[in-house]
C-alpha atoms as a PDB file:
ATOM      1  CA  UNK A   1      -4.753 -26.841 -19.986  1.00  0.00           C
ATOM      2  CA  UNK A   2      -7.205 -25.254 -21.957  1.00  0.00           C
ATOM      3  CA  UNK A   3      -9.093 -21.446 -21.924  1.00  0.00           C
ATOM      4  CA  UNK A   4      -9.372 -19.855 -18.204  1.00  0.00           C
ATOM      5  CA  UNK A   5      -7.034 -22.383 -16.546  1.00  0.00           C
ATOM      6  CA  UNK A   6      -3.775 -21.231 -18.644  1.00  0.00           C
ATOM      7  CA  UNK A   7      -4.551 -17.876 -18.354  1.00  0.00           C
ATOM      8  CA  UNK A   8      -4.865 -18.582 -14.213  1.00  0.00           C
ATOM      9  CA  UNK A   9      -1.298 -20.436 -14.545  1.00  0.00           C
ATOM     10  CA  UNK A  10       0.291 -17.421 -16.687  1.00  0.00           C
ATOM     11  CA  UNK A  11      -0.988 -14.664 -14.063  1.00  0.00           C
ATOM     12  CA  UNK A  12       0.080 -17.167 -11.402  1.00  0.00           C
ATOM     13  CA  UNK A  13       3.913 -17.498 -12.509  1.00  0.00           C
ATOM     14  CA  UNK A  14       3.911 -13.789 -13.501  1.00  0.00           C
ATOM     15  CA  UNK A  15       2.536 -13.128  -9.395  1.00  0.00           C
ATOM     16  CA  UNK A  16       5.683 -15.261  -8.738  1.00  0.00           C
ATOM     17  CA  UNK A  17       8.226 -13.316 -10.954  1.00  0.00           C
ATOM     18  CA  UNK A  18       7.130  -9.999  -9.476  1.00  0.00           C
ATOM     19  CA  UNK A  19       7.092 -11.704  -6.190  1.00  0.00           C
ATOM     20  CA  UNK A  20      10.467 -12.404  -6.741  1.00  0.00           C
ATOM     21  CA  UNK A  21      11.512  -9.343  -7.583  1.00  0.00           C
ATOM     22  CA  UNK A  22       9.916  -7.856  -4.984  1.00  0.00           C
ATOM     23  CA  UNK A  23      12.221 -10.390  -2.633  1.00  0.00           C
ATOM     24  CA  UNK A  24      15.092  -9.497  -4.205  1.00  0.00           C
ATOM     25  CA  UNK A  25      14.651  -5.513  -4.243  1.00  0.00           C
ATOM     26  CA  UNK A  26      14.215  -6.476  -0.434  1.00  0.00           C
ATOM     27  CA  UNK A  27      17.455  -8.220   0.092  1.00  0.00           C
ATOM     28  CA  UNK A  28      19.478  -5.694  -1.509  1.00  0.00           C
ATOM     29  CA  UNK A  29      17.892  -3.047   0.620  1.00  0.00           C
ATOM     30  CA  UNK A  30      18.776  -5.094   3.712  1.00  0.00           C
ATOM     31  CA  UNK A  31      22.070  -5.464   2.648  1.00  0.00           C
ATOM     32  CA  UNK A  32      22.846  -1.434   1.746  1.00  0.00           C
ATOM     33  CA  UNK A  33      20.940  -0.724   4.921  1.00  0.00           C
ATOM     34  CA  UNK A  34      23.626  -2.666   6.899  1.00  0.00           C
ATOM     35  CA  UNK A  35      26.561  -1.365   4.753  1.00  0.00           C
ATOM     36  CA  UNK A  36      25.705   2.075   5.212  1.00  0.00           C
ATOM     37  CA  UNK A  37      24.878   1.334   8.944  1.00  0.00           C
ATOM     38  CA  UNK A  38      28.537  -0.313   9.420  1.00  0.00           C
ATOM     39  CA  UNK A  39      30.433   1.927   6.862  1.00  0.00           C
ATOM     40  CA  UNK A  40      28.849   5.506   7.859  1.00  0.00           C
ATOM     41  CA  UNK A  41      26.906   4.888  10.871  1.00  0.00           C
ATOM     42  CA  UNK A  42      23.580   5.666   8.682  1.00  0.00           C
ATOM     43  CA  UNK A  43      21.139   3.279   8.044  1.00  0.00           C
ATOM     44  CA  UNK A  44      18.746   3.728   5.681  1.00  0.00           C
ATOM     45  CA  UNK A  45      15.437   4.970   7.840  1.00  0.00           C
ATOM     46  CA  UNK A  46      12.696   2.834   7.886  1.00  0.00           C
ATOM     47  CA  UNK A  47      14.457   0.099   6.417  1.00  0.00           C
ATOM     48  CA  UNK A  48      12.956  -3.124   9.013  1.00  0.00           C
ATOM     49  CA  UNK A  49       9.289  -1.422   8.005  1.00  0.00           C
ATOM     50  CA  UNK A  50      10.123  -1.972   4.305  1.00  0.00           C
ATOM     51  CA  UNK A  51      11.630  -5.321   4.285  1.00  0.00           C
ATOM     52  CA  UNK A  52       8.487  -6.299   6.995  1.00  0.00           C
ATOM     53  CA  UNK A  53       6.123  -5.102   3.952  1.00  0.00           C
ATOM     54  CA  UNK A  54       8.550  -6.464   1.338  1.00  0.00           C
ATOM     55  CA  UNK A  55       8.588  -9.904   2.394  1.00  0.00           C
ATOM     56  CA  UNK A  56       4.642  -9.753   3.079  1.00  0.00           C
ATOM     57  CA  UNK A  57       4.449  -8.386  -0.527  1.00  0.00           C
ATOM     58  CA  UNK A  58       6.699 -11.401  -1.857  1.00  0.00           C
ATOM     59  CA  UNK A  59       4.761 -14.122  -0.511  1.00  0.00           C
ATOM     60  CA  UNK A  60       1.432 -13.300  -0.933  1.00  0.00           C
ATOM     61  CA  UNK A  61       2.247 -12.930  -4.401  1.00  0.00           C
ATOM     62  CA  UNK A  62       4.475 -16.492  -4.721  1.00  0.00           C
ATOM     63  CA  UNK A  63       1.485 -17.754  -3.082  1.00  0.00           C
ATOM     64  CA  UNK A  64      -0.667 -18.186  -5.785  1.00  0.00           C
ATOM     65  CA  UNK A  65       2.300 -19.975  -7.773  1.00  0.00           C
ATOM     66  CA  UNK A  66       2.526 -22.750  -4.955  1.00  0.00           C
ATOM     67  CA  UNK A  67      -1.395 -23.403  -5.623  1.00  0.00           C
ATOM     68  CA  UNK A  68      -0.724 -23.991  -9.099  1.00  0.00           C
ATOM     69  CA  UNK A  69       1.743 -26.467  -8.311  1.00  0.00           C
ATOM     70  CA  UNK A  70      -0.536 -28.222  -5.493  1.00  0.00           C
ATOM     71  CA  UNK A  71       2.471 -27.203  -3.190  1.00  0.00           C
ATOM     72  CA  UNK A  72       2.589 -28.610   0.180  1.00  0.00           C
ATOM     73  CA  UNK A  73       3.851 -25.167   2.214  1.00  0.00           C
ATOM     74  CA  UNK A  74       0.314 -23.467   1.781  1.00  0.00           C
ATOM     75  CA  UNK A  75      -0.989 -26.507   3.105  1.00  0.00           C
ATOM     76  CA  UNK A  76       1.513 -26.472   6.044  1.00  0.00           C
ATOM     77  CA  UNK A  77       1.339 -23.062   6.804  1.00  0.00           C
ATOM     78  CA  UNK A  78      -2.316 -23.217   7.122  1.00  0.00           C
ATOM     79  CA  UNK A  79      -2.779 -26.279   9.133  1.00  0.00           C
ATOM     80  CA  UNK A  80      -0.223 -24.437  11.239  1.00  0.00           C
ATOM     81  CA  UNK A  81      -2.227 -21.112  12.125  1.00  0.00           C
ATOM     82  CA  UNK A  82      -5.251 -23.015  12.433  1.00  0.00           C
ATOM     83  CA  UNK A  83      -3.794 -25.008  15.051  1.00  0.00           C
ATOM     84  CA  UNK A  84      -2.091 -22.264  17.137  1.00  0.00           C
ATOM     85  CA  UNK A  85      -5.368 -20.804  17.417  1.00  0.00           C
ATOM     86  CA  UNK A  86      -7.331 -23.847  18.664  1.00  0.00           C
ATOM     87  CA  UNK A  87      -5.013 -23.634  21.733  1.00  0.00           C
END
């Protein structure tokens, strides 16, 4: 892998290390959000709005990664929406 190729690969796997970290930092809100809901009786607010945009976040940026890799899921998931919307 030579010239614009490696440098696609490096911003690739650094996409999937913030993506990553993104999905983590969205787990552990989950998981305070239901601690303080079951502890206290106060979840954090907004908390299903910021894992929804977390989780968005997290893949679109792992998804580059799985091109890299020639990854079947990107296939999958897009032979998958195109076929829910031919029916």
């Amino acid at each position: 892998m030579h010239g614009p190729d490696r440098r696609l690969y490096r911003l690739s796997l650094l996409f999937a290390y913030i993506g990553s970290a993104v999905a983590l930092a969205t787990g552990t809100l989950t998981t305070l959000s239901v601690l303080l809901r079951a502890l206290f009786s106060r979840p954090i607010p907004g908390d299903v709005e910021l894992t929804q945009m977390g989780i968005a976040l997290a893949i679109s940026l792992c998804l580059p990664w799985c091109q890299t890799q020639r990854d079947a899921h990107l296939r999958e998931f897009h032979i998958t929406r195109n076929r829910a919307a031919e029916q």
